[in-house]
PDB file of N, CA and C in Angstrom:
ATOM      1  N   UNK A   1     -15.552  20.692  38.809  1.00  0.00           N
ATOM      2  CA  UNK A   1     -16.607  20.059  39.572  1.00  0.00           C
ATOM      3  C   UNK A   1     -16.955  18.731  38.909  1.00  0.00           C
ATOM      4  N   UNK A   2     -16.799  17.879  39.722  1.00  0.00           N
ATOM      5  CA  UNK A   2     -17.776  16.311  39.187  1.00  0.00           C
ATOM      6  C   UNK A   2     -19.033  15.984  39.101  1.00  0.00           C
ATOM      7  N   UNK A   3     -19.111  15.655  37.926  1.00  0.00           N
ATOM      8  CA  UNK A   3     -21.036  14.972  37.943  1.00  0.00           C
ATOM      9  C   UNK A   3     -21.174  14.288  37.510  1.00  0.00           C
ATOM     10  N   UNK A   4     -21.991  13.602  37.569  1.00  0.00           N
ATOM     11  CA  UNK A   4     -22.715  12.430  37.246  1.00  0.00           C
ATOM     12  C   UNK A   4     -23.709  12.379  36.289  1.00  0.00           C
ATOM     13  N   UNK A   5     -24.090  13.494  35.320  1.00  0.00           N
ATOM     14  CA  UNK A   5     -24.719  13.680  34.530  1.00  0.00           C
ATOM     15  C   UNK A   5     -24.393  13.058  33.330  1.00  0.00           C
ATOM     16  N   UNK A   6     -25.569  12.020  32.754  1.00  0.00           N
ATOM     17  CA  UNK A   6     -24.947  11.489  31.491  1.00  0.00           C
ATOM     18  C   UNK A   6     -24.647  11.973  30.413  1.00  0.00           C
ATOM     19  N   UNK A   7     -25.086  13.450  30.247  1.00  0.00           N
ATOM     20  CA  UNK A   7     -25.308  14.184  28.885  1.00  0.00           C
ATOM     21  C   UNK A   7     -23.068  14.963  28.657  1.00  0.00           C
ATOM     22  N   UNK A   8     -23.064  14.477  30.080  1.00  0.00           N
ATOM     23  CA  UNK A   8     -20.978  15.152  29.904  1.00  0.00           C
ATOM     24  C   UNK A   8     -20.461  13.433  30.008  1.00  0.00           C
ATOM     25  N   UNK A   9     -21.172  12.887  29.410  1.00  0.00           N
ATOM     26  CA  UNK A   9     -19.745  11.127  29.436  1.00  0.00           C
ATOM     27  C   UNK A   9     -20.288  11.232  27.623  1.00  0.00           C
ATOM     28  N   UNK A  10     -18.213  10.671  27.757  1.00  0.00           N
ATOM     29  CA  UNK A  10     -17.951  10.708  26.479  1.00  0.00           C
ATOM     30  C   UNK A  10     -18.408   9.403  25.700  1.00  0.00           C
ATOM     31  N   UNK A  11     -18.597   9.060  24.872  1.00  0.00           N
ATOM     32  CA  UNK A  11     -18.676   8.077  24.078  1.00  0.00           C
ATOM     33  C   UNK A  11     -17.097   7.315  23.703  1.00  0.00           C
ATOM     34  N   UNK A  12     -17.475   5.861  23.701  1.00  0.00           N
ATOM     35  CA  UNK A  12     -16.496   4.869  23.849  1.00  0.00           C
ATOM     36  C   UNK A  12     -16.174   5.004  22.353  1.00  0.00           C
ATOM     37  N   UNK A  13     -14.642   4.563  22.231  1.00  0.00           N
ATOM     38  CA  UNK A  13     -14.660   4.803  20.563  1.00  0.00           C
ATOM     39  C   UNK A  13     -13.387   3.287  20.688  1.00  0.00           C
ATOM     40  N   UNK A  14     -13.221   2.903  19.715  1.00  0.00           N
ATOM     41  CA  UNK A  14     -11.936   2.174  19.034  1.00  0.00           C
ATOM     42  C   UNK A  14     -11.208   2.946  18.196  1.00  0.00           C
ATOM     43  N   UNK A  15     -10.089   2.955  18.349  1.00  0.00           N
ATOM     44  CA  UNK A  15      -9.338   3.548  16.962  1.00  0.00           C
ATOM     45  C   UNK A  15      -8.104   2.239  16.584  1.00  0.00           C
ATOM     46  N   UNK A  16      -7.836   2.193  14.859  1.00  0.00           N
ATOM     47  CA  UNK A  16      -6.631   1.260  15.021  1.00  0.00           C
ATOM     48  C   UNK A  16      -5.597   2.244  14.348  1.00  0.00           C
ATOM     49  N   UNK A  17      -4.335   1.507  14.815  1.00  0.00           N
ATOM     50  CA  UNK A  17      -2.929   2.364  13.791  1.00  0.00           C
ATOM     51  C   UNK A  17      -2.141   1.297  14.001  1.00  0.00           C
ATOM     52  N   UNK A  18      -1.325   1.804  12.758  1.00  0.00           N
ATOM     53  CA  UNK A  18      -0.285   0.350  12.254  1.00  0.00           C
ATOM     54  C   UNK A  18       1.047   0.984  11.645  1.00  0.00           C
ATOM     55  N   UNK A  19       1.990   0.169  11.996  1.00  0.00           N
ATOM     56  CA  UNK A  19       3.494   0.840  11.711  1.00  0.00           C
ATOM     57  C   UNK A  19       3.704  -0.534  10.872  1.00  0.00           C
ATOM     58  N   UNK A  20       4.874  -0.055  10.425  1.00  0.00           N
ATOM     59  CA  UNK A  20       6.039  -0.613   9.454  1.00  0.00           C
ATOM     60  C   UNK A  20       7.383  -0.440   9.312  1.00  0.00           C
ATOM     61  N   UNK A  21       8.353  -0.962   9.925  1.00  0.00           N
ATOM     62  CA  UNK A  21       9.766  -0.657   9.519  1.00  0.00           C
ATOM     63  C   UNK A  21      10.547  -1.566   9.360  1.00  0.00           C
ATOM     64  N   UNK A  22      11.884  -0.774   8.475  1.00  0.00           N
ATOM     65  CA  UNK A  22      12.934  -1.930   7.826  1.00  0.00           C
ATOM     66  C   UNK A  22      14.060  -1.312   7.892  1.00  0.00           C
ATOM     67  N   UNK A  23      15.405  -2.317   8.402  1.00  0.00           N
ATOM     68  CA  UNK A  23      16.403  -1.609   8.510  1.00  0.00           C
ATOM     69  C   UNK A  23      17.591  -2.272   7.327  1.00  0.00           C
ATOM     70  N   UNK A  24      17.919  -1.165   6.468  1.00  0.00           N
ATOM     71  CA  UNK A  24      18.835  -2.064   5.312  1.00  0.00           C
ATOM     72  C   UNK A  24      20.179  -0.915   5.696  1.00  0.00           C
ATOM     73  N   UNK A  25      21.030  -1.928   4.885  1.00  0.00           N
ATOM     74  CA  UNK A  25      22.234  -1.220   4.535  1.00  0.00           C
ATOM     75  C   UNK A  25      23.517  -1.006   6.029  1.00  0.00           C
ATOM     76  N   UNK A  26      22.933  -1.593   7.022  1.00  0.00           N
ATOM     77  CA  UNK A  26      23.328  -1.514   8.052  1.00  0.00           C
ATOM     78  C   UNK A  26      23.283  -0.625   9.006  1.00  0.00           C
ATOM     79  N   UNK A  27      22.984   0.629   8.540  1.00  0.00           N
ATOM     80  CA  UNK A  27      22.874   2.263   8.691  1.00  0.00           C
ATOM     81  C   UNK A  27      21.811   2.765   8.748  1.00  0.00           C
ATOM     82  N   UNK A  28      20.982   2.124   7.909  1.00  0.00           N
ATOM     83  CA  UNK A  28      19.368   2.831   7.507  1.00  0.00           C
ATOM     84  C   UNK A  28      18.116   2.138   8.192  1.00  0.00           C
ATOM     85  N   UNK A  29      17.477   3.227   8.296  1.00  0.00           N
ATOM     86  CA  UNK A  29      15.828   2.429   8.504  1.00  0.00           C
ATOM     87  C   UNK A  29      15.081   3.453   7.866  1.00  0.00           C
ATOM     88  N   UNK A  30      13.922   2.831   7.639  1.00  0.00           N
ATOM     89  CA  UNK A  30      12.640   3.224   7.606  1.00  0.00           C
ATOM     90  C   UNK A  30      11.198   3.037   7.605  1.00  0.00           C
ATOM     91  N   UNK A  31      10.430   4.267   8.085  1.00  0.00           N
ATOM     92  CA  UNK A  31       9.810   3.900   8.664  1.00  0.00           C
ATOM     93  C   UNK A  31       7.994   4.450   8.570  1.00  0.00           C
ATOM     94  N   UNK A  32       7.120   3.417   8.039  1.00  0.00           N
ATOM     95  CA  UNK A  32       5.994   4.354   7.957  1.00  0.00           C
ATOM     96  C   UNK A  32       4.831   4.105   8.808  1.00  0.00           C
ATOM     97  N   UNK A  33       4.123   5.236   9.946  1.00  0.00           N
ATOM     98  CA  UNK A  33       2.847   4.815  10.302  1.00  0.00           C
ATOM     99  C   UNK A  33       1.230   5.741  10.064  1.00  0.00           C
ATOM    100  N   UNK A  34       0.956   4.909  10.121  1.00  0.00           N
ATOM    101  CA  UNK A  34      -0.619   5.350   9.578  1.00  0.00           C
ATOM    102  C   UNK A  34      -1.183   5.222  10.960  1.00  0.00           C
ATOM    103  N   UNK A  35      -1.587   6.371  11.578  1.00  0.00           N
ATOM    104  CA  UNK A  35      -2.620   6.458  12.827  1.00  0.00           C
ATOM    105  C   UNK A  35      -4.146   6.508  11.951  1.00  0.00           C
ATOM    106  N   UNK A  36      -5.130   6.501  13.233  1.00  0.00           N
ATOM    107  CA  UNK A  36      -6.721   6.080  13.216  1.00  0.00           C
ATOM    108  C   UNK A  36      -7.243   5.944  11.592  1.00  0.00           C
ATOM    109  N   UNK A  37      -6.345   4.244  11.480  1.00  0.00           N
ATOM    110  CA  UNK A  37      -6.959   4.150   9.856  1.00  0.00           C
ATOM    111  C   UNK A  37      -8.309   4.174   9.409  1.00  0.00           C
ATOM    112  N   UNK A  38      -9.307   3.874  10.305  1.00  0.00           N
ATOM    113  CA  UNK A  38     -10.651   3.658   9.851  1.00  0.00           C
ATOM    114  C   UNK A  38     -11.382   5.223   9.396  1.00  0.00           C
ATOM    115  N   UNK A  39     -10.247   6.254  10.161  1.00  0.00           N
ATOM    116  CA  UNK A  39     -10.864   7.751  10.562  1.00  0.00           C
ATOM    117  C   UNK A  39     -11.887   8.116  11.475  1.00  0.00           C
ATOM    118  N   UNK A  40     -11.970   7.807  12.511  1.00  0.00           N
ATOM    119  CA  UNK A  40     -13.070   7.098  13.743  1.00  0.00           C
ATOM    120  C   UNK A  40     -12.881   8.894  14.419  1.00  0.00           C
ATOM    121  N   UNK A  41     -14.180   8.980  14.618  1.00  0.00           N
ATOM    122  CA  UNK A  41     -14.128  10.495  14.878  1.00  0.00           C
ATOM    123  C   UNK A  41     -14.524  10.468  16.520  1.00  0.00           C
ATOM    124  N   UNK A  42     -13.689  10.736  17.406  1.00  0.00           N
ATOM    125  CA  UNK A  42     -13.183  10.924  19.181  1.00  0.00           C
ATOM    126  C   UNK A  42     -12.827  11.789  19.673  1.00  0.00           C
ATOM    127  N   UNK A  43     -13.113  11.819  21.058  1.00  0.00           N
ATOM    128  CA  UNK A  43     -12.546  13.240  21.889  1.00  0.00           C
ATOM    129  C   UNK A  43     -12.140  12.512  22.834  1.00  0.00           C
ATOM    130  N   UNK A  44     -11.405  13.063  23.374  1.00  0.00           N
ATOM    131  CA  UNK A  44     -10.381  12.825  25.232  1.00  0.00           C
ATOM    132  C   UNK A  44     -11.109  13.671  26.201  1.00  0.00           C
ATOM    133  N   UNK A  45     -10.337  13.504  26.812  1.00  0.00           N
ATOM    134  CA  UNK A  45     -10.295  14.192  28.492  1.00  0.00           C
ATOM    135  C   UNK A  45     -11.658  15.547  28.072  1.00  0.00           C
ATOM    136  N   UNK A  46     -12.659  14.487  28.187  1.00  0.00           N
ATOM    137  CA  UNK A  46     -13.865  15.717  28.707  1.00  0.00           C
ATOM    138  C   UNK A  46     -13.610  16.529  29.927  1.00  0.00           C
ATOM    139  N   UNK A  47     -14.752  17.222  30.148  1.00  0.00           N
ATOM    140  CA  UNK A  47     -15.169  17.804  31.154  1.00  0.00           C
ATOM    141  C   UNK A  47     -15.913  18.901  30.857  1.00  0.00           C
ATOM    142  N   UNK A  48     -16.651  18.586  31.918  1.00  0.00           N
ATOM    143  CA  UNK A  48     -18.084  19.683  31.979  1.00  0.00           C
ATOM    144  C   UNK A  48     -17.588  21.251  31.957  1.00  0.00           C
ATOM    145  N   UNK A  49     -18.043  22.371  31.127  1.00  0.00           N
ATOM    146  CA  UNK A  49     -17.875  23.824  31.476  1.00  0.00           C
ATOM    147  C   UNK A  49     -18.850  24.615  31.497  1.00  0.00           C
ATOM    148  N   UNK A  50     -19.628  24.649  33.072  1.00  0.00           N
ATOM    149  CA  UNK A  50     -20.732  25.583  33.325  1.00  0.00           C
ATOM    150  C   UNK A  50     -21.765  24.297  32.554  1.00  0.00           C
ATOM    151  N   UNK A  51     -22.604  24.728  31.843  1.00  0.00           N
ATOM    152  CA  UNK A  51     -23.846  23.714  31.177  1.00  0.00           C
ATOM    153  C   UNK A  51     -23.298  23.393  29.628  1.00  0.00           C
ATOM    154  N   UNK A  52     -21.939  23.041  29.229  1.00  0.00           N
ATOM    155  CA  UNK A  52     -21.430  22.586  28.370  1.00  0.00           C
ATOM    156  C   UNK A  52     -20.337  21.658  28.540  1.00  0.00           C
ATOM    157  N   UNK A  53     -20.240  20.868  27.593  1.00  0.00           N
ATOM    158  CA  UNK A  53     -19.173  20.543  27.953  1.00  0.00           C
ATOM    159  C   UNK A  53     -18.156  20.680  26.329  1.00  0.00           C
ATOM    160  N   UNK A  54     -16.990  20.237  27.561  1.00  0.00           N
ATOM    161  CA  UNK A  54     -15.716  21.428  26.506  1.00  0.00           C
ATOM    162  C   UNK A  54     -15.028  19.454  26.381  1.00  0.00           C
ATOM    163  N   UNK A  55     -14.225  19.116  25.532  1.00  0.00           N
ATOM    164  CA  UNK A  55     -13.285  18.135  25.246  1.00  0.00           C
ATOM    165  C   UNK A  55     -12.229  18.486  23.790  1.00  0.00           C
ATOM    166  N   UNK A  56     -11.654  17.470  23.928  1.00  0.00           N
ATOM    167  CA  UNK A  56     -10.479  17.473  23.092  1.00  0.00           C
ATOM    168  C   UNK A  56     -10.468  16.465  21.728  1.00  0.00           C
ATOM    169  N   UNK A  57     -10.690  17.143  20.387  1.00  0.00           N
ATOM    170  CA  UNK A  57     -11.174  16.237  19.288  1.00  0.00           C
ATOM    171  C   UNK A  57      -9.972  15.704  18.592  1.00  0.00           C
ATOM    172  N   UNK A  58      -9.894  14.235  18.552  1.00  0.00           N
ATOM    173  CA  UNK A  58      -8.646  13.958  18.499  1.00  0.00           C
ATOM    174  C   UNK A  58      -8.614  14.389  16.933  1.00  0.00           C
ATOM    175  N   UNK A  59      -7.131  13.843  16.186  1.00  0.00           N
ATOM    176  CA  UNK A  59      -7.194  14.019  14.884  1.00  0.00           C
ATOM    177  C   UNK A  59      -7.546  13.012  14.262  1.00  0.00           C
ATOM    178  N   UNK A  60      -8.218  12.913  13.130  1.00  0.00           N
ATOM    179  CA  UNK A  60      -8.479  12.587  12.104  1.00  0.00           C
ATOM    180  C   UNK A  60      -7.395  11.275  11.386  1.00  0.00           C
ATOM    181  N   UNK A  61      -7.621  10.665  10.195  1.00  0.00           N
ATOM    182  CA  UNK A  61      -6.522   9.452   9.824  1.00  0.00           C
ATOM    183  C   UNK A  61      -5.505  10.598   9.257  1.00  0.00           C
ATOM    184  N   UNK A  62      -4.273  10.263   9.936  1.00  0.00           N
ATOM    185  CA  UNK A  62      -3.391  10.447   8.791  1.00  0.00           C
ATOM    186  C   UNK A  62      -2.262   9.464   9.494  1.00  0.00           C
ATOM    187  N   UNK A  63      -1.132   9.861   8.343  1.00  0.00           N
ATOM    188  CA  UNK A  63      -0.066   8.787   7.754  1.00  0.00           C
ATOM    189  C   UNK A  63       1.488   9.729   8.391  1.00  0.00           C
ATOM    190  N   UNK A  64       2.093   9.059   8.493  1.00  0.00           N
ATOM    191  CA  UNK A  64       3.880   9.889   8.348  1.00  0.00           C
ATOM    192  C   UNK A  64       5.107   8.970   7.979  1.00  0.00           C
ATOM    193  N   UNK A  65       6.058   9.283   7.650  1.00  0.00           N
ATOM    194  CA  UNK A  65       7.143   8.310   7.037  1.00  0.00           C
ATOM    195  C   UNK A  65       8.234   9.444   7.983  1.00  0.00           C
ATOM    196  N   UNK A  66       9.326   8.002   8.121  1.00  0.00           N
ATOM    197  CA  UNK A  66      10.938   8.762   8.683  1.00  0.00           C
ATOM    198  C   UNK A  66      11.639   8.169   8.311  1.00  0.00           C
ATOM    199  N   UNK A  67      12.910   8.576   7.731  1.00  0.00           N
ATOM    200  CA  UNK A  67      14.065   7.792   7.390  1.00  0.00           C
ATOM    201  C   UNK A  67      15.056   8.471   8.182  1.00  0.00           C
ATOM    202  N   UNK A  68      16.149   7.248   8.679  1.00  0.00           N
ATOM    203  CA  UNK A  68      17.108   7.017   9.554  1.00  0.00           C
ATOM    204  C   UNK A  68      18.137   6.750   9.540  1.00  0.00           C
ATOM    205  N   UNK A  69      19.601   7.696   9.063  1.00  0.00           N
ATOM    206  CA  UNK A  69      20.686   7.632   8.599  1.00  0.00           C
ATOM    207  C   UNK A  69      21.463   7.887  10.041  1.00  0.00           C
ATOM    208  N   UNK A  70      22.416   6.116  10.410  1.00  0.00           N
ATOM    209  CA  UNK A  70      23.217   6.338  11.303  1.00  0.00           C
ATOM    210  C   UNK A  70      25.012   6.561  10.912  1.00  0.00           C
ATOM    211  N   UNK A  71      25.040   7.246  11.759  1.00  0.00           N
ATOM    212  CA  UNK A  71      26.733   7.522  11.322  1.00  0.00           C
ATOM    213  C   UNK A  71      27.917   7.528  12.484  1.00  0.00           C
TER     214      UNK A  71
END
């Protein structure tokens, strides 16, 4: 059901994330990114359930690395 009630709209957020990659050796890359560096605390796709509302809390900062061996 849709409403118009302000107490189910989500709050506007910014988040930033930043990559990095390098390809050596002709064969290789790698590669590191850091999602929501600031750690900016957000939810998605609300919606109202009964007199609550239910949403989706994104994650938190973190980081990941990949390395890339072509053959």
């Amino acid at each position: 059901e849709l409403t118009n009630n302000e107490e189910f709209i989500l709050p506007s957020y910014f988040v930033t994330n930043a990559r990095v990659s390098t390809k050596f050796a002709k064969n290789y890359s790698f590669e590191v990114e850091w999602n929501n560096i600031f750690n900016e605390r957000y939810y998605t796709d609300g919606a109202p359930s009964g007199n609550e509302m239910a949403f989706f809390v994104q994650a938190p900062s973190h980081f990941y690395c990949t390395f890339t061996a072509k053959f």
